[in-house]
Structure formats: structure tokens, C-alpha cells
Protein backbone atom coordinates (compact mmCIF):
# COMPACT_ATOMS: atom_id res chain seq x y z
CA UNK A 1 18.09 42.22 17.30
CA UNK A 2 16.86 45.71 17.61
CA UNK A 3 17.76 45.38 21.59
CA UNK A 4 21.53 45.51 21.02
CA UNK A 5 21.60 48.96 19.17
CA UNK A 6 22.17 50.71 22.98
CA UNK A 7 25.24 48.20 23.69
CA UNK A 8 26.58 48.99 20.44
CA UNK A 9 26.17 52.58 20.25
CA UNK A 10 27.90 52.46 23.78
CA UNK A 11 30.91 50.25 22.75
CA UNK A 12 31.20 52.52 20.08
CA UNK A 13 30.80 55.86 22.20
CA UNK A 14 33.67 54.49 24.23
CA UNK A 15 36.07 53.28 21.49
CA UNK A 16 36.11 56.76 20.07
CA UNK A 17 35.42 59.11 23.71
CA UNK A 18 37.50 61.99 23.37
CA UNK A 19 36.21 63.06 26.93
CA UNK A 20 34.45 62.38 30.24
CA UNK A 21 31.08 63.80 28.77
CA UNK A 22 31.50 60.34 25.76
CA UNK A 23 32.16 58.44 28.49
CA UNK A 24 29.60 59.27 30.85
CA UNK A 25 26.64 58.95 27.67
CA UNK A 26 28.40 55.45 27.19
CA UNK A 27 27.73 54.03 30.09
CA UNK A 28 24.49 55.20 29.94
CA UNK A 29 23.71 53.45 26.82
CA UNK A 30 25.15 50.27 28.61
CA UNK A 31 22.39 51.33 31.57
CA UNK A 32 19.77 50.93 28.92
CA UNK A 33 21.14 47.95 27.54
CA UNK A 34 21.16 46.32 30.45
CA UNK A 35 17.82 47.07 31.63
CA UNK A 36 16.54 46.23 28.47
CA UNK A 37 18.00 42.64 27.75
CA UNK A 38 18.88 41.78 31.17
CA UNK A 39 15.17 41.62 32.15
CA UNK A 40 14.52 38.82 35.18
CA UNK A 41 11.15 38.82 34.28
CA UNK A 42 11.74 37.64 31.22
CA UNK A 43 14.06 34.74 32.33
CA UNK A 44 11.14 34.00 34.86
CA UNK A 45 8.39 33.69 32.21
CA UNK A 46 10.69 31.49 29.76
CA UNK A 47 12.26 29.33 31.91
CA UNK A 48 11.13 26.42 33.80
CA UNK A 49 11.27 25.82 37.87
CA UNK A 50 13.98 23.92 38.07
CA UNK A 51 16.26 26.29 35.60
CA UNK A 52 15.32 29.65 37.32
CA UNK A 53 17.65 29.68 39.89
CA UNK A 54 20.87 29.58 37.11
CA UNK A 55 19.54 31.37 34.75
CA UNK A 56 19.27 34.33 37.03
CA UNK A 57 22.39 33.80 38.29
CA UNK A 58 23.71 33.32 34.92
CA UNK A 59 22.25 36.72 33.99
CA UNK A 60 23.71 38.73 36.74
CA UNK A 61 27.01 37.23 36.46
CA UNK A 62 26.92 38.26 32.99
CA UNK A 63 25.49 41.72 33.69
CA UNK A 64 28.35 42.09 36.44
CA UNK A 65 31.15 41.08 33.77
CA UNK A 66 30.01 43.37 31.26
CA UNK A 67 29.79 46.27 33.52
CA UNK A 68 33.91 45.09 34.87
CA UNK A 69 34.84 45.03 31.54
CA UNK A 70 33.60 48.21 30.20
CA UNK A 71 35.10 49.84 33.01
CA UNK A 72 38.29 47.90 32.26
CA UNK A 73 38.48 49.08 28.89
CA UNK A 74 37.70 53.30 29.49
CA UNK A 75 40.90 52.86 31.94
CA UNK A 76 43.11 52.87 28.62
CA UNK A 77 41.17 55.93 26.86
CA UNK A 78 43.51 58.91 27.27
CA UNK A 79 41.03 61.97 27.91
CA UNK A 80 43.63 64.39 26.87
């Protein structure tokens, strides 16, 4: 549970970014996030032979999307 506090902080950082600086330390926190719960050793040590294959694609699809999406999102933040 404790390994979502970066992606919150960061969707929270963005939601309220009054500038570039907010922004910036936002994706950051998404950085950490990422590297934190997005971890392919862990999906190699958990998952069987067969299942490795999807489950790391699976994870960097998901990785991917997030990153789109937060990107997506800071395009409607007026910085001014």
C-alpha cells in the first residue's frame, strides 16, 4: 500500500501545478512510482514460465499508458 504514496503525491502535484517547477517534481514522483511498482524482477520471481512473457508485457504496456496519460492530462493545466 505504502508503494502508491509517490503516484499519489504526483497526481496530486499535477491536479493543483500552478507552474512548470509542480510539474516537473510530478513527474518525478511518477519516475519513482514507476520504478518502484513496476519492478520486472519482481514479475520474474512471482510468476511462472509460461506467464512471464505477458506479464512483462502487461507491465510495460501499463507503464507506457500511465506515462501517455499523465502527459495527456498536464496539456489542460494553464501555467499562467
Amino acid at each position: 500500500m505504502f508503494v502508491s504514496i509517490p503516484y499519489c503525491a504526483s497526481w496530486l502535484l499535477m491536479a493543483f501545478a500552478s507552474s512548470v517547477l509542480d510539474l516537473y517534481c510530478a513527474r518525478f514522483l511518477a519516475g519513482i512510482g514507476s520504478a518502484v511498482v513496476m519492478s520486472s524482477i519482481y514479475t520474474v520471481e512471482v510468476t511462472s514460465t509460461e506467464m512471464r512473457a505477458s506479464f512483462s508485457l502487461t507491465e510495460s504496456a501499463v507503464r507506457y499508458n500511465n506515462n501517455l496519460a499523465q502527459y495527456r492530462d498536464s496539456s489542460d493545466v494553464n501555467l499562467q
